[in-house]
N, C-alpha and C. Protein backbone atom coordinates (compact mmCIF):
# COMPACT_ATOMS: atom_id res chain seq x y z
N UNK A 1 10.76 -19.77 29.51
CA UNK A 1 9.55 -19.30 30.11
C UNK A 1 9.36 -17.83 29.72
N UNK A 2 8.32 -17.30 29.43
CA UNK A 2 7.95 -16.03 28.92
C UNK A 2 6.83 -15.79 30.07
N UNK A 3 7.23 -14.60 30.70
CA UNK A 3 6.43 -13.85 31.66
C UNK A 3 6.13 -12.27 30.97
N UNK A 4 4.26 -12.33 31.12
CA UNK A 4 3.90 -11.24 30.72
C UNK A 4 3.48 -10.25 31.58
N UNK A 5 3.98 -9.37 32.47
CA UNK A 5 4.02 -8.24 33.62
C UNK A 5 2.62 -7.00 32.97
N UNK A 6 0.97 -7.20 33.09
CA UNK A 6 0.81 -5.90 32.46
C UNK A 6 -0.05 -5.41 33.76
N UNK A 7 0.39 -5.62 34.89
CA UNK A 7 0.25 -4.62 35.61
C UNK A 7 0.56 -3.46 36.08
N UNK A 8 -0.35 -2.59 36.44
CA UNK A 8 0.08 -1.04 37.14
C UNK A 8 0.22 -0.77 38.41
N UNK A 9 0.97 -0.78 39.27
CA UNK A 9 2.17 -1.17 38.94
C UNK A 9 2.95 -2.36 38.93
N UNK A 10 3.56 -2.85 38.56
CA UNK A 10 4.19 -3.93 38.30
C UNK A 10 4.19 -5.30 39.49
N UNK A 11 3.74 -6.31 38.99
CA UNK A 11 3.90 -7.41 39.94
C UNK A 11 5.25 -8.41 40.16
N UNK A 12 5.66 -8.24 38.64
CA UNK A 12 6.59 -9.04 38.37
C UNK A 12 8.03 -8.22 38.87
N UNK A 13 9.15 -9.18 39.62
CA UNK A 13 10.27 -8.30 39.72
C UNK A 13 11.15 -8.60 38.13
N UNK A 14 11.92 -7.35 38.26
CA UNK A 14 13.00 -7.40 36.71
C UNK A 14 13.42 -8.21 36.66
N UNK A 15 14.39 -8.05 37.99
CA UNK A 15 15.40 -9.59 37.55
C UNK A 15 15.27 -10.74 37.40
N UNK A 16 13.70 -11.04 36.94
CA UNK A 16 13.42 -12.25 35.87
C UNK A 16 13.88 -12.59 35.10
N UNK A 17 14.45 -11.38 34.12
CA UNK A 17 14.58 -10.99 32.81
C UNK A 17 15.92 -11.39 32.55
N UNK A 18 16.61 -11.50 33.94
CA UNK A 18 17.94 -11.90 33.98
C UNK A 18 18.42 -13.00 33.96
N UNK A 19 17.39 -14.30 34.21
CA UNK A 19 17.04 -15.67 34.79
C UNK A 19 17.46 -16.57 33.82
N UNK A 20 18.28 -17.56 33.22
CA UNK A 20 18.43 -18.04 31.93
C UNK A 20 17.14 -18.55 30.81
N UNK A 21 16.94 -18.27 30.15
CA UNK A 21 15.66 -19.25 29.35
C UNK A 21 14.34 -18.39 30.07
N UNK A 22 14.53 -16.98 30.84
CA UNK A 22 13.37 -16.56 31.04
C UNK A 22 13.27 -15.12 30.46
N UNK A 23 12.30 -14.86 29.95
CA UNK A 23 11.56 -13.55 29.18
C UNK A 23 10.77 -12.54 30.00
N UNK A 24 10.96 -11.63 30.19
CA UNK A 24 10.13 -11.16 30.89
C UNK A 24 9.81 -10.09 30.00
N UNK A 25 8.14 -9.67 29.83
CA UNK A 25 7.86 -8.00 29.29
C UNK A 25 6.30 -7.76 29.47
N UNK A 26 6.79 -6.44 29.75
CA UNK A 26 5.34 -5.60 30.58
C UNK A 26 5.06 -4.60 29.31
N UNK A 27 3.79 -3.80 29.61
CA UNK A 27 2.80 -3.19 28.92
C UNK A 27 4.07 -2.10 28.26
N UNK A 28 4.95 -1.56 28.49
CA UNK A 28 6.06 -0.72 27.97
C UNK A 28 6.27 -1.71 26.67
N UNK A 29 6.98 -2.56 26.78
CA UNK A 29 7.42 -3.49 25.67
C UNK A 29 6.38 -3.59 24.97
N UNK A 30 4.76 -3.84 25.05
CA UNK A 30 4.19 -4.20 23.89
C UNK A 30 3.72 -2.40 23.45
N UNK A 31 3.94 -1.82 24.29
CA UNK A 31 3.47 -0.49 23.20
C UNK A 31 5.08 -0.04 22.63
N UNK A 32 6.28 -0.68 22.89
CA UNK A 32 7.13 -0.43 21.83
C UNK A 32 6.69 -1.45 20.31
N UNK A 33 6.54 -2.90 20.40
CA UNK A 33 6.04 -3.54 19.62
C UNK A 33 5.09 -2.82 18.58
N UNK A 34 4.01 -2.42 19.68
CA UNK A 34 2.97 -1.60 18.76
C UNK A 34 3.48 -0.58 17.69
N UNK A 35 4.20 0.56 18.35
CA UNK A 35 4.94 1.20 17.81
C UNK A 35 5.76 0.81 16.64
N UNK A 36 6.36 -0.36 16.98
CA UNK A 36 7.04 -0.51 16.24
C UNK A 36 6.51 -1.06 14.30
N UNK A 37 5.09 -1.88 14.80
CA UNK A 37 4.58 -2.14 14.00
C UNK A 37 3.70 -1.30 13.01
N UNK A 38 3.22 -0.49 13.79
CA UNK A 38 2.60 0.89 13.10
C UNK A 38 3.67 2.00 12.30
N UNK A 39 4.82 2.14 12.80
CA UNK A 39 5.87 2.42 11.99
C UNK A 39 6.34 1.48 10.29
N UNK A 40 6.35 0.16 10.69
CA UNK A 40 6.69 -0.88 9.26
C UNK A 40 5.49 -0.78 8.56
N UNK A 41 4.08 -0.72 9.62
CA UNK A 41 2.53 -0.32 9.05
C UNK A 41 2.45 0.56 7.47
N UNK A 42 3.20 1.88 8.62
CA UNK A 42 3.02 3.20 7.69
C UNK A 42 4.39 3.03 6.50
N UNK A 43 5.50 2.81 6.67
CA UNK A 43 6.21 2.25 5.61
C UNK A 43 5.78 1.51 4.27
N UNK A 44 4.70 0.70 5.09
CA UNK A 44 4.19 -0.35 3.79
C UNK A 44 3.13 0.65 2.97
N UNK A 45 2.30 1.30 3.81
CA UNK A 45 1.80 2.43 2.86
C UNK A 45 2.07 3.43 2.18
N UNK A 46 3.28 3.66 2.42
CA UNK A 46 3.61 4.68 1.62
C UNK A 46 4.57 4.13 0.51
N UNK A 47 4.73 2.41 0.36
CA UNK A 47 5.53 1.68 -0.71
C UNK A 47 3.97 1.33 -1.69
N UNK A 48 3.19 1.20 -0.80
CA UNK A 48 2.13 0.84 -1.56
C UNK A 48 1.81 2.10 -2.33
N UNK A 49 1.58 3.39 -1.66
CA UNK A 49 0.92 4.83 -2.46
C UNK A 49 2.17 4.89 -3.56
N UNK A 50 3.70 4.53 -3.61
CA UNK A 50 4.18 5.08 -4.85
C UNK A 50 4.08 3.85 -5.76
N UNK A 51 3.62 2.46 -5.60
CA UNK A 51 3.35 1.96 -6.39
C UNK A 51 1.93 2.00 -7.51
N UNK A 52 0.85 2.54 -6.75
CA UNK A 52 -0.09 3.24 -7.19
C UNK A 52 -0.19 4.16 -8.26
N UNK A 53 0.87 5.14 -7.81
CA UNK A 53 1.45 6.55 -8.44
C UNK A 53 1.99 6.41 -9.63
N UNK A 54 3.06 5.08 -9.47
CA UNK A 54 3.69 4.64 -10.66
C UNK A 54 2.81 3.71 -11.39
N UNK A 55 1.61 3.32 -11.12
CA UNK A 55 1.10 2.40 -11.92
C UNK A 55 0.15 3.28 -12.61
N UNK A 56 -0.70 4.22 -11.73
CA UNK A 56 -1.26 5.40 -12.72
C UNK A 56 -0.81 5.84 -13.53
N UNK A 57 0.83 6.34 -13.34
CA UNK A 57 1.31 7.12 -14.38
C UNK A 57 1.48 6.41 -15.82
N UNK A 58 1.48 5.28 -15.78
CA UNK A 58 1.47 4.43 -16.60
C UNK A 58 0.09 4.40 -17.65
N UNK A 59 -0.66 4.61 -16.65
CA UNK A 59 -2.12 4.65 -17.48
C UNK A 59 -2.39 6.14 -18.21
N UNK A 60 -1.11 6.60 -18.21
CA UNK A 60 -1.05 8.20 -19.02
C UNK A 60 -0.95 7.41 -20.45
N UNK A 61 -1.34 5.97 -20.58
CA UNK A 61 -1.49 5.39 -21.49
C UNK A 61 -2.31 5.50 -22.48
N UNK A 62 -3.22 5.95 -21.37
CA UNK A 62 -4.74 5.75 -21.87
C UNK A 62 -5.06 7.70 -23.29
N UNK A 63 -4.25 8.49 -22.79
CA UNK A 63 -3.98 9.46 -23.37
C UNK A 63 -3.36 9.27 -24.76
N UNK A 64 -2.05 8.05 -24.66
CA UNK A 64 -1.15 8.10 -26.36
C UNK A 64 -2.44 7.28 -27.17
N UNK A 65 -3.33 5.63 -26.39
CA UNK A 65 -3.78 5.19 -26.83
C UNK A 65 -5.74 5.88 -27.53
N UNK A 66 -5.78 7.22 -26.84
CA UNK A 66 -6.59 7.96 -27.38
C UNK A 66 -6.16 9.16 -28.35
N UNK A 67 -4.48 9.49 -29.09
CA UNK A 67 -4.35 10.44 -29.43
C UNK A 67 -4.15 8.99 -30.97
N UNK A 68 -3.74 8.21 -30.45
CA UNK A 68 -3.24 6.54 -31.77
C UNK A 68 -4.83 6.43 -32.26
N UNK A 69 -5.96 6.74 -32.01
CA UNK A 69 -7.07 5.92 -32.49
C UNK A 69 -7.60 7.28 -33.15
N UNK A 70 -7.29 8.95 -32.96
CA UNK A 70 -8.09 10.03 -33.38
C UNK A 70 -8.22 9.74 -35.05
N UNK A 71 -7.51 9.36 -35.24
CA UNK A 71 -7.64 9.39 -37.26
C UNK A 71 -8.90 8.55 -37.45
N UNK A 72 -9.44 7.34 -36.41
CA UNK A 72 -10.54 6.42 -36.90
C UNK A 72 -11.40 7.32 -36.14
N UNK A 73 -11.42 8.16 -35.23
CA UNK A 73 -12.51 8.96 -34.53
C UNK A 73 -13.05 9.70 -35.89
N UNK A 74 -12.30 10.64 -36.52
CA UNK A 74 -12.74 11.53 -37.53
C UNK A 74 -12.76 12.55 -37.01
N UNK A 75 -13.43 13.51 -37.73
CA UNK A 75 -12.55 15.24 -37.16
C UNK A 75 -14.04 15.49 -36.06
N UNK A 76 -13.11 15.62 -34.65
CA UNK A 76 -14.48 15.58 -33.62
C UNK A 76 -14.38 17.22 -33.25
N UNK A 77 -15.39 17.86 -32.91
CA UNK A 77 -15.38 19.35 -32.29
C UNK A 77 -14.68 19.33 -30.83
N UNK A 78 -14.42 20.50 -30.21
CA UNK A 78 -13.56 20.27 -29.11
C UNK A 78 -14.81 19.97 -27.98
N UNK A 79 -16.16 20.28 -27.91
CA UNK A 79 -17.04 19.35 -27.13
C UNK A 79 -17.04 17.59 -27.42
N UNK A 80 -17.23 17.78 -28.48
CA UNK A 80 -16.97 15.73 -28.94
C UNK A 80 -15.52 15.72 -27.89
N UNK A 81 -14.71 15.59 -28.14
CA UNK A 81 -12.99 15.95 -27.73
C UNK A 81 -13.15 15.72 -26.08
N UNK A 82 -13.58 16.88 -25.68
CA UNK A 82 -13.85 17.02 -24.10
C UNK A 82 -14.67 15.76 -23.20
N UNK A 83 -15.46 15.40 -24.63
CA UNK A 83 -16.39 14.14 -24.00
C UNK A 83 -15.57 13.03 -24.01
N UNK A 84 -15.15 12.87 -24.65
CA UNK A 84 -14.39 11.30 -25.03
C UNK A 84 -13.39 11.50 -23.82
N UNK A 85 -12.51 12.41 -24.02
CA UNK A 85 -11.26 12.81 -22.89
C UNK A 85 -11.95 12.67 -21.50
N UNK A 86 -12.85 12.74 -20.83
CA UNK A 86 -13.83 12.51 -20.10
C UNK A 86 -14.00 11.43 -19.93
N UNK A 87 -14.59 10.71 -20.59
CA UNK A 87 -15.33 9.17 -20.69
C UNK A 87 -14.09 8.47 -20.18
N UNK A 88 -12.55 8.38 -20.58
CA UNK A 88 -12.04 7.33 -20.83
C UNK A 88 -10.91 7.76 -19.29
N UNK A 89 -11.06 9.14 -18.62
CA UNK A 89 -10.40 9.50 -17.78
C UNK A 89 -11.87 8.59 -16.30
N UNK A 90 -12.71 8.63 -16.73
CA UNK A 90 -14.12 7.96 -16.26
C UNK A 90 -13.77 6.82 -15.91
N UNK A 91 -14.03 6.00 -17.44
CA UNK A 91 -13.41 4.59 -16.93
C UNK A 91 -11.85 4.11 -16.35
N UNK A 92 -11.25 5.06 -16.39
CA UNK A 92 -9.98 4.87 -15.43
C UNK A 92 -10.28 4.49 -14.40
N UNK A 93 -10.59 6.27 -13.85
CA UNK A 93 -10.18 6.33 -12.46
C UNK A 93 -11.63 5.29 -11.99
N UNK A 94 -12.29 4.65 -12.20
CA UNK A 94 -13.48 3.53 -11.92
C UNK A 94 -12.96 2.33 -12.03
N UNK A 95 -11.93 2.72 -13.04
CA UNK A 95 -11.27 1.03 -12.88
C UNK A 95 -10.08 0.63 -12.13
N UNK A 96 -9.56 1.80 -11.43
CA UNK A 96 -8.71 2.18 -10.12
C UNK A 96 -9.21 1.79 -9.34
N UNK A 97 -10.39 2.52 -9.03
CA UNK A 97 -10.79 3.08 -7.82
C UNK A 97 -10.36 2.15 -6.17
N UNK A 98 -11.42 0.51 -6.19
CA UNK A 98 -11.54 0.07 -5.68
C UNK A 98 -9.79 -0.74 -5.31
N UNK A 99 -9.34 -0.86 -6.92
CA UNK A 99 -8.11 -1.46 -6.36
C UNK A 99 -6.95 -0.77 -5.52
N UNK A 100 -7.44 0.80 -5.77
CA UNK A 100 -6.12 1.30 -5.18
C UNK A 100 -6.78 1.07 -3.37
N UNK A 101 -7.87 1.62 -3.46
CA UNK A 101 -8.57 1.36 -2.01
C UNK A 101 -8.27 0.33 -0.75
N UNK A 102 -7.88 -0.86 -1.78
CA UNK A 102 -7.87 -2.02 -1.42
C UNK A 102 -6.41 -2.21 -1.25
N UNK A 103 -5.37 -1.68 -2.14
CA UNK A 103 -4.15 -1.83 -1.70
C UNK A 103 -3.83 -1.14 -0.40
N UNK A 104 -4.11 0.18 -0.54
CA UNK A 104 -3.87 0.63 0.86
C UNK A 104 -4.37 0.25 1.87
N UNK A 105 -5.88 -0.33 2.04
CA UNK A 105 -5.76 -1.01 3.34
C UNK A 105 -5.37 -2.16 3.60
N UNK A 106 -5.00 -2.78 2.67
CA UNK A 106 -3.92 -4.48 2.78
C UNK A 106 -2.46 -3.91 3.33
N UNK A 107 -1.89 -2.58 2.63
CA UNK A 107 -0.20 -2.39 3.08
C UNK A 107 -0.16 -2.04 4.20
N UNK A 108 -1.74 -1.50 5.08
CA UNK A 108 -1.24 -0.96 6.44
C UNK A 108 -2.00 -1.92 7.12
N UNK A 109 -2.49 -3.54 7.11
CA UNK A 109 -2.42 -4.24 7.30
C UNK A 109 -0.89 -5.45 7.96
N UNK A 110 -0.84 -6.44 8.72
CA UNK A 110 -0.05 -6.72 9.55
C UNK A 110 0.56 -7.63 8.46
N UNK A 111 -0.19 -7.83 6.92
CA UNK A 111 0.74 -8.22 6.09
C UNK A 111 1.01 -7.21 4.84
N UNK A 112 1.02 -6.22 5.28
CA UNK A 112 1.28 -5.25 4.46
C UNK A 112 2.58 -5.47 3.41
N UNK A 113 3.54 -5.60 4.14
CA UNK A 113 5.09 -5.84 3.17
C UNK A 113 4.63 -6.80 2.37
N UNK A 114 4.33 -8.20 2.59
CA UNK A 114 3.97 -9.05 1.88
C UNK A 114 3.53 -8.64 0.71
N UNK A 115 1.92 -7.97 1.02
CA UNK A 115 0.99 -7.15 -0.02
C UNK A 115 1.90 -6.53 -0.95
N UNK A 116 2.67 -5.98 -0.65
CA UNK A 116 3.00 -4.53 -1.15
C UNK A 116 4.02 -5.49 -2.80
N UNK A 117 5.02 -6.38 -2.00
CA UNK A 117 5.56 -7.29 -2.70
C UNK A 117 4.99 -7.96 -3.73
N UNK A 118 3.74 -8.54 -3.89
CA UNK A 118 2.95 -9.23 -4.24
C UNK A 118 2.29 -8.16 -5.38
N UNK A 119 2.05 -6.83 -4.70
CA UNK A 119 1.29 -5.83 -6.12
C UNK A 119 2.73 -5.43 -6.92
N UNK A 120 4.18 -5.78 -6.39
CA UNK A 120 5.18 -4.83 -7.25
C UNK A 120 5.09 -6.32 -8.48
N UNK A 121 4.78 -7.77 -7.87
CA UNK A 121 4.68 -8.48 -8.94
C UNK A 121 4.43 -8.77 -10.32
N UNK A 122 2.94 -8.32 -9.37
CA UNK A 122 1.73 -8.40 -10.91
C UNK A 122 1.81 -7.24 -11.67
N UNK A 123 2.41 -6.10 -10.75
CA UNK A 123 2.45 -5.18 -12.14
C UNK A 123 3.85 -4.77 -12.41
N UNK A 124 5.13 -5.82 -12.41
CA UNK A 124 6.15 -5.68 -13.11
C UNK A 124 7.29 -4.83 -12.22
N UNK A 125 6.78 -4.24 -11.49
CA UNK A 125 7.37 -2.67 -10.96
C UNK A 125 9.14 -3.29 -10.26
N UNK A 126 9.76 -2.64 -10.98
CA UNK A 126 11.32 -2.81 -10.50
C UNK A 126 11.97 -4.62 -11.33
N UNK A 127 11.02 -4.48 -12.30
CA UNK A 127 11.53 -5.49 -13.72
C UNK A 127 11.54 -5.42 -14.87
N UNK A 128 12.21 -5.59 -14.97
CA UNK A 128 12.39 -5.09 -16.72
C UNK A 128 11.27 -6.11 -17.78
N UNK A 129 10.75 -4.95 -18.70
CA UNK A 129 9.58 -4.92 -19.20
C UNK A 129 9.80 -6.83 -20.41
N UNK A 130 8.73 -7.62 -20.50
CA UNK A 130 9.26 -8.39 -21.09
C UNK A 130 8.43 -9.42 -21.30
C-alpha cells in the first residue's frame, strides 16, 4: 500500500512507514524527488552541452575543407577571403542552430540521459572512428 501524506500539516501518522508492505511519503519526499530529478536534469545538460562542443569542434572541419579547395577558388583578395570565410561559418552555425537547441531541451527533459545517449550515437562520440 502506498500512502501519499500532502497535507499541511500532516494527516497521516509516520509509523505507517513502519507497517510491512506499506509506503508512506509526504510533500518533503516529492520535493526531494524533484530535486533530485532536476539535479540528473542538469547533469544531462551539461553531457549534452560537451557533446555539442565536441561535435562543433569537429566542424573546425569546415576550415581544413575550405583551406583543401583554395587552389580551385583561384587567387581571391582578402575581401573575396572574408566573404567565403563568412558564408560557410553562415551555413554552419544555421545548420547547428536548431539542432543544438533541440538537444538541450530534450537533455533537460525527463528523458534526457536517454537523449543524450542516443546523440553520443549518431555522432560516434566515445567510438572509435570507422
Amino acid at each position: 500500500m502506498v500512502c501519499l501524506d500532502i497535507a499541511l500539516p500532516r494527516d497521516l501518522d509516520p509509523e505507517i512507514a513502519s507497517v510491512r508492505s506499506c509506503y508512506l511519503y509526504n510533500v518533503d519526499d516529492l520535493a526531494g524527488v524533484v530535486a533530485a530529478d532536476r539535479v540528473d536534469r542538469s547533469r544531462d545538460l551539461e553531457r549534452a552541452t560537451a557533446i555539442v562542443r565536441e561535435e562543433s569542434a569537429k566542424f573546425k572541419i569546415r576550415a581544413g575543407e575550405l583551406r583543401r579547395v583554395e587552389g580551385k577558388l583561384g587567387r581571391l583578395s582578402p575581401r573575396e577571403r572574408q566573404l567565403v570565410e563568412s558564408l560557410t561559418v553562415q551555413i554552419m552555425n544555421t545548420f547547428l542552430h536548431e539542432p543544438t537547441l533541440r538537444m538541450k531541451r530534450a537533455a533537460a527533459g525527463p528523458a534526457g540521459q536517454a537523449y543524450a545517449g542516443a546523440v553520443q550515437h549518431l555522432f560516434g562520440i566515445g567510438e572509435e572512428p570507422g
